[in-house]
N, C-alpha and C. Protein backbone atom coordinates (compact mmCIF):
# COMPACT_ATOMS: atom_id res chain seq x y z
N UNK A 1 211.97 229.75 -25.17
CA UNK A 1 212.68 228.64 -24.58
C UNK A 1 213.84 228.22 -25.49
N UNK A 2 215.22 228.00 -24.90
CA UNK A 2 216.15 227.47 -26.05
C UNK A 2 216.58 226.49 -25.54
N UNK A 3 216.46 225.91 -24.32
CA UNK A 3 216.99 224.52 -23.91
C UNK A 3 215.84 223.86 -22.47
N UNK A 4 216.29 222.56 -22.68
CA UNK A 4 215.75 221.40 -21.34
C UNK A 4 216.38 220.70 -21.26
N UNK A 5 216.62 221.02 -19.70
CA UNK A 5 217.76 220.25 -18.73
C UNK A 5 216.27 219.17 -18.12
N UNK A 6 217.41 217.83 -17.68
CA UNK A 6 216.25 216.76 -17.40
C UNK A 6 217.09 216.61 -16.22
N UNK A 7 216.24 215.84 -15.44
CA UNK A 7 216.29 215.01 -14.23
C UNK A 7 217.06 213.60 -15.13
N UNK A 8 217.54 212.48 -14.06
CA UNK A 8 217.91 211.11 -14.99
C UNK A 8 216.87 210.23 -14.29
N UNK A 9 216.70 209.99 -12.80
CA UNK A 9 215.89 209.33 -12.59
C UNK A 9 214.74 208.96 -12.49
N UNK A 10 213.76 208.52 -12.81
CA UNK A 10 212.33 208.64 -12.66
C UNK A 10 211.90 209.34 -13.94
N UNK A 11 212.73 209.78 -14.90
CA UNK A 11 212.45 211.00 -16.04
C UNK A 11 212.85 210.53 -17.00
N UNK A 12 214.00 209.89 -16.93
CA UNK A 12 214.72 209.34 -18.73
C UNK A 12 214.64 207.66 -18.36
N UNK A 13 215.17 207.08 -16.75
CA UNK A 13 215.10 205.88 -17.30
C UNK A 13 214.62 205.66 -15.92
N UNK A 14 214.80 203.78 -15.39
CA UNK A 14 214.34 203.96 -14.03
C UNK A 14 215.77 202.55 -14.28
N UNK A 15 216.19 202.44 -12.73
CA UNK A 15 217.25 201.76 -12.93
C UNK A 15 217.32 200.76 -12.30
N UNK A 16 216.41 201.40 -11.01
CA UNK A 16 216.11 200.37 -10.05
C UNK A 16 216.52 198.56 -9.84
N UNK A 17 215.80 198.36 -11.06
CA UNK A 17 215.91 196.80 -11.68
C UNK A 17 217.47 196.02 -11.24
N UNK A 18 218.17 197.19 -11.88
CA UNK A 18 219.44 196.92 -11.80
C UNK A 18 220.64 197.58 -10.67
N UNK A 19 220.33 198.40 -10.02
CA UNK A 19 220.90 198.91 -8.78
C UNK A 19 220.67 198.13 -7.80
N UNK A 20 219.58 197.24 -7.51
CA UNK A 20 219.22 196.77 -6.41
C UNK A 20 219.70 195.74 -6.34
N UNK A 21 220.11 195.18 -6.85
CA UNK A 21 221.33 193.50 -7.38
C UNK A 21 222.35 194.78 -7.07
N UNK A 22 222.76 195.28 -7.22
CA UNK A 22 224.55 195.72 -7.02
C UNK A 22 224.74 195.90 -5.81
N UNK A 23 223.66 197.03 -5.26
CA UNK A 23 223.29 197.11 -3.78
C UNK A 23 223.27 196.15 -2.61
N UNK A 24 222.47 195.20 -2.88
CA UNK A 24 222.58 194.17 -2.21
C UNK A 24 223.62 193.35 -2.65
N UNK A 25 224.60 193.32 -3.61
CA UNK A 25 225.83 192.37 -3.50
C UNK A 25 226.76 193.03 -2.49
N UNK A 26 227.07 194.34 -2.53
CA UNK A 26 227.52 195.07 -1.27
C UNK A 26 227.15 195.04 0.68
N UNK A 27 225.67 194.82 0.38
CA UNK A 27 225.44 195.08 1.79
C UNK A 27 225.44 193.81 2.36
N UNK A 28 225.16 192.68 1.60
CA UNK A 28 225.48 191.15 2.01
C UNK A 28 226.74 191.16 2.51
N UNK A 29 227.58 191.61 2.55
CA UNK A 29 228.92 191.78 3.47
C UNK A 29 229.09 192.17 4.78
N UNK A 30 227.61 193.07 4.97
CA UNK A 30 227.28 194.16 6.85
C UNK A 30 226.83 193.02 7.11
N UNK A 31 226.91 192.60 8.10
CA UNK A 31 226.48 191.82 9.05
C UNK A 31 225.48 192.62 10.03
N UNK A 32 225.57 194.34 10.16
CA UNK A 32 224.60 194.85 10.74
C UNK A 32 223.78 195.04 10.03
N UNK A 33 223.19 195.05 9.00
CA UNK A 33 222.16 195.55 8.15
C UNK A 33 221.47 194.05 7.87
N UNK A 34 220.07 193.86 8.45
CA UNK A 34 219.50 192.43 8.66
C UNK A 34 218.95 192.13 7.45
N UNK A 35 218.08 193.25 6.65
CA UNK A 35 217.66 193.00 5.61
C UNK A 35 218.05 193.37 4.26
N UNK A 36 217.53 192.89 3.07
CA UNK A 36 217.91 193.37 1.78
C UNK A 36 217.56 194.70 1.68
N UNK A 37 217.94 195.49 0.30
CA UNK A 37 217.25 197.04 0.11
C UNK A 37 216.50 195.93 -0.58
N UNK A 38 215.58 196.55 -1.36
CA UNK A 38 214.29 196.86 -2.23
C UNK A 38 213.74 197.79 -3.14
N UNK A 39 212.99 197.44 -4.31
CA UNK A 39 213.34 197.95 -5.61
C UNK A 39 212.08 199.81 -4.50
N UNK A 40 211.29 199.21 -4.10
CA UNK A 40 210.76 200.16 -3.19
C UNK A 40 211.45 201.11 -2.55
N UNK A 41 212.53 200.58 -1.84
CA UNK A 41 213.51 201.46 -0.87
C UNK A 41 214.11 202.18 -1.79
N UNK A 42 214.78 201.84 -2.78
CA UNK A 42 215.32 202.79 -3.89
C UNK A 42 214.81 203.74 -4.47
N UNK A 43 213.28 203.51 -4.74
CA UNK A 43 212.19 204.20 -5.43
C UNK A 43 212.06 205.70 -4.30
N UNK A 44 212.02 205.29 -3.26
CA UNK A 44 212.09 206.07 -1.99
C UNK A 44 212.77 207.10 -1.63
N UNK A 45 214.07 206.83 -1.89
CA UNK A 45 215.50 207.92 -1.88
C UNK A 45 215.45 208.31 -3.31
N UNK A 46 215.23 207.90 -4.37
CA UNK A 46 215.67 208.70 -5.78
C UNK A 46 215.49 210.37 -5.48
N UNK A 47 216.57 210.97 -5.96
CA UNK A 47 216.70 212.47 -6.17
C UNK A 47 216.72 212.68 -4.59
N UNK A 48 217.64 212.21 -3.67
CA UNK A 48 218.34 212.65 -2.20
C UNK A 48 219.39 212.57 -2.56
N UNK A 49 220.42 213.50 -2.12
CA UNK A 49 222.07 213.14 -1.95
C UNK A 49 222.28 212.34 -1.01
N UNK A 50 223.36 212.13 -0.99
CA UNK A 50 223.56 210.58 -0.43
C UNK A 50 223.91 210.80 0.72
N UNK A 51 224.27 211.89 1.98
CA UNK A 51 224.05 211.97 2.81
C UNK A 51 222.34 211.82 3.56
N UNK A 52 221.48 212.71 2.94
CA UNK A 52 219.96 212.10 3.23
C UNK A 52 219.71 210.64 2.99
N UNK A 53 220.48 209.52 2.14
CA UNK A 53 220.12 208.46 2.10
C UNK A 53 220.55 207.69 2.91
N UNK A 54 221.13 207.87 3.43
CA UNK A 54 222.22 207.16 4.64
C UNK A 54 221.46 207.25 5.70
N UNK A 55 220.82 208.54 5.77
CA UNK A 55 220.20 208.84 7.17
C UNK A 55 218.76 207.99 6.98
N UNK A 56 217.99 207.88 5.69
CA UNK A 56 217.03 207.27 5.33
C UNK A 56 216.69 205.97 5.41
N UNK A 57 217.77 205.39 5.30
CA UNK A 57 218.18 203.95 4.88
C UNK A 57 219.07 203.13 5.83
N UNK A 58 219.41 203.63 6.65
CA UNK A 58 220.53 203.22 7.37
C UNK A 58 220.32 203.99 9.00
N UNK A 59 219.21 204.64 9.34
CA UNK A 59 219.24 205.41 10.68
C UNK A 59 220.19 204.78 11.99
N UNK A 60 219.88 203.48 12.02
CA UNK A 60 220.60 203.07 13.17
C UNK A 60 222.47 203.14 13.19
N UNK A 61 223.25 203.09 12.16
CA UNK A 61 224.32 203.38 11.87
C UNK A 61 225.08 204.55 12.13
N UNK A 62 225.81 204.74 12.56
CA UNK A 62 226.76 205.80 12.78
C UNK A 62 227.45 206.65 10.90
N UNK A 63 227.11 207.82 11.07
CA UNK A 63 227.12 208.31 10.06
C UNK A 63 228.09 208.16 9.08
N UNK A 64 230.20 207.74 9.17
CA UNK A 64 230.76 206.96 9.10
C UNK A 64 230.69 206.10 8.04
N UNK A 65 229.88 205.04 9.28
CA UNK A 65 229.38 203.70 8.41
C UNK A 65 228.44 204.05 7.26
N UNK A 66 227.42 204.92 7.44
CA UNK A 66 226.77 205.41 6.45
C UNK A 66 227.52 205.58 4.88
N UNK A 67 228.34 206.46 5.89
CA UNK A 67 228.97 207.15 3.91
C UNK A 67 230.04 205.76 3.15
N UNK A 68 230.40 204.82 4.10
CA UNK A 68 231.45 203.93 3.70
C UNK A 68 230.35 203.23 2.97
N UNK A 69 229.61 202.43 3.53
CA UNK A 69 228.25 201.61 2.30
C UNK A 69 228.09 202.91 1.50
N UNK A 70 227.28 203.46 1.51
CA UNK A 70 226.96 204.36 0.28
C UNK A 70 228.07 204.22 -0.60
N UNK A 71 229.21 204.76 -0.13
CA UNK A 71 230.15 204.97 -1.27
C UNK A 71 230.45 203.64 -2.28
N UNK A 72 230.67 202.55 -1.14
CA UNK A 72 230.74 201.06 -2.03
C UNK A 72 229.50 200.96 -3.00
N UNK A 73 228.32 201.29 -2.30
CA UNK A 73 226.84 201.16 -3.33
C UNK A 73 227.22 201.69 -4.75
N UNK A 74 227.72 202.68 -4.26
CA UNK A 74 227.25 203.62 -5.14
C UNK A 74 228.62 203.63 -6.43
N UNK A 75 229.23 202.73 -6.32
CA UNK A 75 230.42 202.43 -7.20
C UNK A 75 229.99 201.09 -7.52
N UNK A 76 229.75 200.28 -6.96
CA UNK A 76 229.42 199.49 -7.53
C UNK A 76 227.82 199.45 -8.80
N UNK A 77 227.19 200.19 -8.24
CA UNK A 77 225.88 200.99 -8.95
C UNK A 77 226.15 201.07 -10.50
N UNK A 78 227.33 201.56 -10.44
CA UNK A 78 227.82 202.60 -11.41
C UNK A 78 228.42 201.30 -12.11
N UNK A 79 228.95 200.62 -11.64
CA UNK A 79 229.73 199.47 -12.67
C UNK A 79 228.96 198.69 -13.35
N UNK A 80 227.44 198.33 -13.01
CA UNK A 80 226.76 197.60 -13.02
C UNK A 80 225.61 197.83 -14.23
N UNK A 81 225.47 199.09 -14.05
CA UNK A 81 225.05 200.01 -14.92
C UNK A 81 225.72 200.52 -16.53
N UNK A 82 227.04 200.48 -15.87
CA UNK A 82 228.02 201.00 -17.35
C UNK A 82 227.31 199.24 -18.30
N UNK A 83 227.44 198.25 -17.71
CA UNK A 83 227.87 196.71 -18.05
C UNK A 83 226.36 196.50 -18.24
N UNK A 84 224.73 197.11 -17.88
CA UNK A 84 223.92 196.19 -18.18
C UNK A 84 222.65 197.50 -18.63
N UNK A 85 222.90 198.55 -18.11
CA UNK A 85 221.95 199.58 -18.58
C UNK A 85 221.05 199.43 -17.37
N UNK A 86 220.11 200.23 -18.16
CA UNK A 86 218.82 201.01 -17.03
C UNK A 86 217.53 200.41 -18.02
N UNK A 87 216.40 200.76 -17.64
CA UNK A 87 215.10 200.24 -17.89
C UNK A 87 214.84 201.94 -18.77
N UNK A 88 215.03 202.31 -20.04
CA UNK A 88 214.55 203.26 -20.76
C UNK A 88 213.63 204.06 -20.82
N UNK A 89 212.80 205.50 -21.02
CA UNK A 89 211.25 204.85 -20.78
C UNK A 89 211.02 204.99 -22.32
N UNK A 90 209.70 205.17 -22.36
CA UNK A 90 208.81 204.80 -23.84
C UNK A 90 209.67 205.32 -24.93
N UNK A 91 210.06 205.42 -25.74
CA UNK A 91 210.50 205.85 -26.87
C UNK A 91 211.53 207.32 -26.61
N UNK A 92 212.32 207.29 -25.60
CA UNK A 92 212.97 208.08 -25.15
C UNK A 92 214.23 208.31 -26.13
N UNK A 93 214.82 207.49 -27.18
CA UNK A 93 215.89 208.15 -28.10
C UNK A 93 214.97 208.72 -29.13
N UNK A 94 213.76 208.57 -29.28
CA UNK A 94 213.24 209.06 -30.52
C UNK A 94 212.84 210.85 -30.11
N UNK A 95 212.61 210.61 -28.86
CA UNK A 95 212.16 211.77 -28.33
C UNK A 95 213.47 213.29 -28.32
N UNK A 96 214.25 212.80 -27.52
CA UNK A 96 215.72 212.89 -27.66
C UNK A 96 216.07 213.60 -29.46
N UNK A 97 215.92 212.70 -30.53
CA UNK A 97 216.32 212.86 -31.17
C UNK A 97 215.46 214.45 -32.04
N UNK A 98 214.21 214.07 -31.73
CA UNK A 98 213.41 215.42 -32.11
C UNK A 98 213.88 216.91 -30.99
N UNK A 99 213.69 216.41 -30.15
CA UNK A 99 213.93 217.49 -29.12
C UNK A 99 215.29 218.58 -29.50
N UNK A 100 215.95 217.08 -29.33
CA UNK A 100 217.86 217.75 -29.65
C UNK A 100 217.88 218.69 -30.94
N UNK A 101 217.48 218.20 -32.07
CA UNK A 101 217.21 219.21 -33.24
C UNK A 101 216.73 220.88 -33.35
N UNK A 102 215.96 221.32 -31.91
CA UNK A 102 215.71 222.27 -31.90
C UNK A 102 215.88 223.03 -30.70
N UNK A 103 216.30 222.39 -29.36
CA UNK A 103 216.83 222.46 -28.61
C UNK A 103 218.32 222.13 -28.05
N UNK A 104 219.00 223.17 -27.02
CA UNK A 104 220.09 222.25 -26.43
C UNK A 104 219.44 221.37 -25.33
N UNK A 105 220.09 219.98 -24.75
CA UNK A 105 219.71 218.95 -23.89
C UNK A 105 220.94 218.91 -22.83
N UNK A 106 220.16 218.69 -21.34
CA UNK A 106 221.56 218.89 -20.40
C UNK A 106 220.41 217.68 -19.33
N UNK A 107 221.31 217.41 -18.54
CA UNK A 107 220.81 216.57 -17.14
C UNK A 107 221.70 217.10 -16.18
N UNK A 108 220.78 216.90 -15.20
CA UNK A 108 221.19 217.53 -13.78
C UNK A 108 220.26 216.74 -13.35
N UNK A 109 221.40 216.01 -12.35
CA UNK A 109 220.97 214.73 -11.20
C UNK A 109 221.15 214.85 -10.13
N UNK A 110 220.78 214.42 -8.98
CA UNK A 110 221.43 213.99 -7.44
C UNK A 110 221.84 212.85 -7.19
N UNK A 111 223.13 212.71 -7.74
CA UNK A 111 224.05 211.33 -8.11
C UNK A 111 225.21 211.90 -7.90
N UNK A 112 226.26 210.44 -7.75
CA UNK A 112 227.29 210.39 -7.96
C UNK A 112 227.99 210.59 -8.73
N UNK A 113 229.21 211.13 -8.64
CA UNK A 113 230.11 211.15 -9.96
C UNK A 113 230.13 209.53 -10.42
N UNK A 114 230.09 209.29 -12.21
CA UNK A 114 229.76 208.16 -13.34
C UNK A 114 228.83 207.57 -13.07
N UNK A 115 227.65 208.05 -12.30
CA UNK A 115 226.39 207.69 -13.14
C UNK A 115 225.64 208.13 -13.70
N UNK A 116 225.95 209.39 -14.13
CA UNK A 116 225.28 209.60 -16.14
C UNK A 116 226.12 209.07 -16.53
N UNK A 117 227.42 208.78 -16.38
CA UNK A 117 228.15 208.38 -17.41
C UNK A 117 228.10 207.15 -18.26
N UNK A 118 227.50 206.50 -16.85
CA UNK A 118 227.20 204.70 -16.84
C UNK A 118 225.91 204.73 -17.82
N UNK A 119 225.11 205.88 -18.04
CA UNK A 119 223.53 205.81 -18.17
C UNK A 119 224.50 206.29 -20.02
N UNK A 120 224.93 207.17 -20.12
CA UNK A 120 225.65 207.23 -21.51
C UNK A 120 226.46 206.30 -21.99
N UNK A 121 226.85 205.64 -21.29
CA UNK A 121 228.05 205.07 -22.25
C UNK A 121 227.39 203.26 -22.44
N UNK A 122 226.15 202.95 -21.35
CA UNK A 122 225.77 201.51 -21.88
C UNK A 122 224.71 201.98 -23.07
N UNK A 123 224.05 203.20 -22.93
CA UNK A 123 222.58 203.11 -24.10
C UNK A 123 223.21 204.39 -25.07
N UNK A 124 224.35 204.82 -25.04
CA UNK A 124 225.03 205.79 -26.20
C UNK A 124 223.93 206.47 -26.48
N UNK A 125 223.43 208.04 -25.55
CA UNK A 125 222.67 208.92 -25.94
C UNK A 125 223.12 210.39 -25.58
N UNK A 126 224.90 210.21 -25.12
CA UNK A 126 225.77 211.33 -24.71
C UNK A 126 225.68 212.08 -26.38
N UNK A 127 225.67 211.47 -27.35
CA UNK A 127 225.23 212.30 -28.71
C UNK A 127 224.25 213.68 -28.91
N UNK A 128 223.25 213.38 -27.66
CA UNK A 128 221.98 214.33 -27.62
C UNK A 128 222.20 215.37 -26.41
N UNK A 129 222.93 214.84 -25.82
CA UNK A 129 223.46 216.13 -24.84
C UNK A 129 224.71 217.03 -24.75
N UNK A 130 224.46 218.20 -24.17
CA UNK A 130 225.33 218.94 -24.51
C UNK A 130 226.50 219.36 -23.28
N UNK A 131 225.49 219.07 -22.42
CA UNK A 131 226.61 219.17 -21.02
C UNK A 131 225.66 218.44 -19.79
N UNK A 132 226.43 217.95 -18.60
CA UNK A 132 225.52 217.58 -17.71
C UNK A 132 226.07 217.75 -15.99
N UNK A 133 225.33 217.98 -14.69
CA UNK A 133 225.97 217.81 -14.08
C UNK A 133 225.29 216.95 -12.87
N UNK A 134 226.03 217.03 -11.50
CA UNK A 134 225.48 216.34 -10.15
C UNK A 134 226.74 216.52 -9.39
N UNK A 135 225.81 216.78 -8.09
CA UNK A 135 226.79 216.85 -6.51
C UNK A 135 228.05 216.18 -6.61
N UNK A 136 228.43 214.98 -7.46
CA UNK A 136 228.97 214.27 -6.70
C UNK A 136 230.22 214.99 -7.41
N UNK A 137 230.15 215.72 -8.12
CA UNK A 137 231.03 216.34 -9.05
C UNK A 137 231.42 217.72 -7.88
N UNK A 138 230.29 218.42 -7.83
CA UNK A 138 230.19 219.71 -7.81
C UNK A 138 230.15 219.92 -6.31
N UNK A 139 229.58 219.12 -5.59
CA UNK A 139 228.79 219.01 -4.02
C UNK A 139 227.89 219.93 -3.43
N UNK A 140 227.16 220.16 -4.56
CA UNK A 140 226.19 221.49 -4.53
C UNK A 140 224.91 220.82 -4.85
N UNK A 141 223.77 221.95 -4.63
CA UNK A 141 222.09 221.10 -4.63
C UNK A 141 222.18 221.28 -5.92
N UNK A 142 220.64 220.59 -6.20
CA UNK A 142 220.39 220.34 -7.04
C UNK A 142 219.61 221.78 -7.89
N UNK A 143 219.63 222.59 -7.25
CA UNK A 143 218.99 223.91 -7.92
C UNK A 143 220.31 224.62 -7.90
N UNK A 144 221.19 224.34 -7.38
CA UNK A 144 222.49 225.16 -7.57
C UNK A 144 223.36 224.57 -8.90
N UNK A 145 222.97 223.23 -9.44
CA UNK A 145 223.67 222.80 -10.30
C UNK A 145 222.84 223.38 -11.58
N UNK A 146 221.96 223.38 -11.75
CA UNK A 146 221.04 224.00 -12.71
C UNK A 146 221.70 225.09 -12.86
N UNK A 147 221.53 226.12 -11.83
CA UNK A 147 222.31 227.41 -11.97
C UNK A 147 223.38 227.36 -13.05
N UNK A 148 224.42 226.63 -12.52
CA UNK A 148 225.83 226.16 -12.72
C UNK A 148 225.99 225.72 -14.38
N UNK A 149 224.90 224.80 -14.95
CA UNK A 149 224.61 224.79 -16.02
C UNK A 149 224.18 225.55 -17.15
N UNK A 150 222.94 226.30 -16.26
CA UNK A 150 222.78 227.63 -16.97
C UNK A 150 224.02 228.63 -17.88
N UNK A 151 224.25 228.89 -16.81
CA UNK A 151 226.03 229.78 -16.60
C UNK A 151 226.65 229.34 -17.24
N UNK A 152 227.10 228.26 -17.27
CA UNK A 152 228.78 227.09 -18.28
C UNK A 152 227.70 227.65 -19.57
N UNK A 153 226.55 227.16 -19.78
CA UNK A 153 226.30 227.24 -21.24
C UNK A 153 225.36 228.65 -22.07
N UNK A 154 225.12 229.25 -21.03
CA UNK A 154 224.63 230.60 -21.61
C UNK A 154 223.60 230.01 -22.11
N UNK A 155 222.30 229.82 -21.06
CA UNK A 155 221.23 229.16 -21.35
C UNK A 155 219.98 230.78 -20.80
N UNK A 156 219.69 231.01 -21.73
CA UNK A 156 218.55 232.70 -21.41
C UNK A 156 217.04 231.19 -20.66
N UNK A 157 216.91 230.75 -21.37
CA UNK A 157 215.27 230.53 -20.98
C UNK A 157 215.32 228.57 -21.03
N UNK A 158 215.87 227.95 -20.12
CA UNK A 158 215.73 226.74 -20.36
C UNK A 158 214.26 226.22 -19.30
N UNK A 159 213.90 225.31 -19.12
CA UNK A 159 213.04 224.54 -18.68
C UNK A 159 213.61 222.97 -17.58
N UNK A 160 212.69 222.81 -16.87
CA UNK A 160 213.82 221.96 -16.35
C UNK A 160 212.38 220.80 -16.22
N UNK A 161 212.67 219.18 -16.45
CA UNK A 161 212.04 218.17 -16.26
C UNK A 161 211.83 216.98 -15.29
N UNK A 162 211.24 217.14 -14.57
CA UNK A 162 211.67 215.87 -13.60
C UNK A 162 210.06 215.46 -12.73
N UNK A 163 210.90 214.60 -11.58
CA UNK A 163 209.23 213.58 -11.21
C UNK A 163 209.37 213.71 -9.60
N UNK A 164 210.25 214.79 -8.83
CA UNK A 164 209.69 214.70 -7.62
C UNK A 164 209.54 216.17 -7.25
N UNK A 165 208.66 216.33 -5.89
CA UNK A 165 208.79 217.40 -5.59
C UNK A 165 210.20 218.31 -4.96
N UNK A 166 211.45 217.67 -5.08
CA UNK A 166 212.81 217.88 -4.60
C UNK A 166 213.23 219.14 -6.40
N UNK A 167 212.86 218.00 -7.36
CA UNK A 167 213.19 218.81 -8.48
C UNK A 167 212.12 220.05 -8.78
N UNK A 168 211.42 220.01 -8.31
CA UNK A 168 210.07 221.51 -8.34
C UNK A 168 211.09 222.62 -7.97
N UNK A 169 211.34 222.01 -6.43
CA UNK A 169 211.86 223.34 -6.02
C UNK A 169 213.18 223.61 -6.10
N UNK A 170 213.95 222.66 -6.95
CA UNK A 170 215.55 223.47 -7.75
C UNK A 170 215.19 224.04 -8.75
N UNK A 171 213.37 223.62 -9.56
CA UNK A 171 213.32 224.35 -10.54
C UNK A 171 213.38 226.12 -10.34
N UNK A 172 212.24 226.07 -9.34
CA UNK A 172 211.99 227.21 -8.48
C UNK A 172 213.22 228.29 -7.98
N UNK A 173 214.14 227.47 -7.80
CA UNK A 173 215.48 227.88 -6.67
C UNK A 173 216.34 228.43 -8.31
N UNK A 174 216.31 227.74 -9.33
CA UNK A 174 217.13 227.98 -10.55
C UNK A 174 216.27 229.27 -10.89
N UNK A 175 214.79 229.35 -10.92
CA UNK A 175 213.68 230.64 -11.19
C UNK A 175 213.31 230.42 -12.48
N UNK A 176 213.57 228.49 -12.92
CA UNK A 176 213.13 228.54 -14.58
C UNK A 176 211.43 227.61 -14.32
N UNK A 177 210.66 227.43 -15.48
CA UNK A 177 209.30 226.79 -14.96
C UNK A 177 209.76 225.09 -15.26
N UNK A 178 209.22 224.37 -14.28
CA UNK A 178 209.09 223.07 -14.09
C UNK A 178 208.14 221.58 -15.13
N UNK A 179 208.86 220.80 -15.32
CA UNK A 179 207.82 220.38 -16.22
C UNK A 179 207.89 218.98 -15.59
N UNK A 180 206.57 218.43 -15.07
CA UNK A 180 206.52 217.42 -13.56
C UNK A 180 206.14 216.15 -14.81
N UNK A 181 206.94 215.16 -14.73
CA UNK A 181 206.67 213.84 -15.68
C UNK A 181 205.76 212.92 -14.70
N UNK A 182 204.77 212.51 -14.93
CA UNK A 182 203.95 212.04 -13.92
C UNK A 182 204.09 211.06 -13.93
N UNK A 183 204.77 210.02 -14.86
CA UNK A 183 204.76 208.66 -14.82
C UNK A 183 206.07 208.35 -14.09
N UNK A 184 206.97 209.20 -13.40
CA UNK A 184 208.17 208.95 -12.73
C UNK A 184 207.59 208.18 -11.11
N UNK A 185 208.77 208.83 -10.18
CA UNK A 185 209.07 208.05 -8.55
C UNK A 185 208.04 209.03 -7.46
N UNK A 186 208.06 209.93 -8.01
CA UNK A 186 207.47 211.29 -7.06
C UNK A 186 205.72 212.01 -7.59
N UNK A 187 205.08 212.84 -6.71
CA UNK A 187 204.35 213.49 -7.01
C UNK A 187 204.31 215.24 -6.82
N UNK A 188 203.88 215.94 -7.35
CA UNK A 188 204.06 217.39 -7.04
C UNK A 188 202.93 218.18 -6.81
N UNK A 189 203.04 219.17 -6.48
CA UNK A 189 201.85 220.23 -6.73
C UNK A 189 201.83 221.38 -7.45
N UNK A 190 201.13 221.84 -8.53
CA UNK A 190 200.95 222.75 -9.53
C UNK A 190 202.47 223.08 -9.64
N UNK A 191 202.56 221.98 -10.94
CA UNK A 191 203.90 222.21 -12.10
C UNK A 191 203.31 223.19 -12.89
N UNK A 192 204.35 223.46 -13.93
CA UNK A 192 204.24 225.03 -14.48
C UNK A 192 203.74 223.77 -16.06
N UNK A 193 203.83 222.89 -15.96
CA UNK A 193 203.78 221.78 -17.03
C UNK A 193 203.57 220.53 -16.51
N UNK A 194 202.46 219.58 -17.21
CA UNK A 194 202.55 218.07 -16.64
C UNK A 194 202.94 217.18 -17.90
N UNK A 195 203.37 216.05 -18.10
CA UNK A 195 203.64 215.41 -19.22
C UNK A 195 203.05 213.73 -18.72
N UNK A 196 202.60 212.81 -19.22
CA UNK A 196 202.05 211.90 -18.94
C UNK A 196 202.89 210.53 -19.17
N UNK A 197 203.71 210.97 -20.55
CA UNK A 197 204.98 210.28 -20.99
C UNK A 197 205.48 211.11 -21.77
N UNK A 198 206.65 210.49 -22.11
CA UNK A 198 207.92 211.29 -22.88
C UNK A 198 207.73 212.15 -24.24
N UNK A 199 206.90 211.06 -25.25
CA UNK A 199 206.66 211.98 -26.00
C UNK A 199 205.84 213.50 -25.86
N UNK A 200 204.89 213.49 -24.91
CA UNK A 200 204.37 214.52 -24.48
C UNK A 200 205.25 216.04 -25.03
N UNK A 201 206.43 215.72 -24.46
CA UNK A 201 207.53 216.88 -24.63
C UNK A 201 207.69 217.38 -26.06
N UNK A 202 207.17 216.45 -26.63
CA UNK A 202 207.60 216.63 -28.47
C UNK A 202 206.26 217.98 -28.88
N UNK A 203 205.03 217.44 -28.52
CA UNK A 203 204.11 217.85 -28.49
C UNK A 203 203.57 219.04 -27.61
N UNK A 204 204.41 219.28 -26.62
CA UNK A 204 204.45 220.42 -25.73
C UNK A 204 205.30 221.34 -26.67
N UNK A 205 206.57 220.95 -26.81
CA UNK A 205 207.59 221.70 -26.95
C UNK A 205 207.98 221.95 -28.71
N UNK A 206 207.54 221.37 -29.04
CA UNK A 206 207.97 221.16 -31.01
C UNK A 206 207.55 222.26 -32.16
């Protein structure tokens, strides 16, 4: 193994807390949309592109209207985030910091373009990574960005980390083994690896 690419949501931090205030400062403006989102509803869509969330979250809407909220969400998400951070998990720079020492570190999300950026630049841990990507960049899945990563960095044997069954099968689709964080948004079936929390990885992988 010479590198691990991570998932961001449900895997490094959870953000929820703070997306769902940005979210709803946006949708308080629809007059068609009766109710608030919810830290639940969010929990729900993590790791969909944002066309599936639209359709998830928004069914009665004309598709359109869909992508116009999303897009406001999802900028405003991002501002909100650069300015207040995400919810960390357990000892995740310490982990980071062992890992990075003997490994390269990459993320691959199903996000928008600047939100890793927002997730780097409020908790400064772009130090431990080496490259990263997501659709909103690329407009490709999430097992195609892995690929894509692979490739840019001449990665022979990386590993890939994450908490739903969406990331299993980009692990699968990339053809590297999966390592399912169980304390994330999602559940899976026979990961190639389970981890319980973060440090786990130190102790798997060290």
């Amino acid at each position: 193994m010479d590198s691990i690419i991570f998932d961001l949501d449900g895997t490094l931090w959870d953000s929820t807390e703070v997306v769902v205030v940005g979210w709803n400062s946006v949708l308080s403006s629809y007059t068609e949309i009766g109710n608030e989102i919810t830290k639940d509803n969010l929990k729900g869509i993590m790791g969909l592109q944002v066309a599936e969330v639209g359709r998830k979250l928004f069914p009665s809407l004309e598709e359109h209207i869909q992508e116009k909220i999303l897009s406001e969400c999802c900028a405003m998400e991002c501002q909100y985030l650069a300015e207040q951070g995400g919810m960390l998990y357990e000892e995740l720079e310490a982990v980071l910091q062992v890992l990075s020492s003997k490994y390269k570190l990459f993320i691959v999300s199903n996000c928008q373009a600047g939100y890793i950026e927002a997730f780097y630049k409020y908790h400064k841990l772009d130090k431990y990574f080496t490259d990263f990507e997501n659709p909103g960049r690329t407009g490709l899945s999430k097992g195609e960005n892995i690929k894509l990563i692979m490739q840019r960095n001449n990665l022979a044997n990386p590993v890939y980390v994450g908490d739903t069954e969406g990331d299993q099968k980009a692990a699968a689709f990339a053809g590297i083994p999966f390592v399912f964080a169980s304390y994330g948004f999602g559940t899976v079936s026979r990961p190639d690896y389970t981890i319980n929390r973060l440090k786990d990885l130190v102790e798997l992988f060290n």
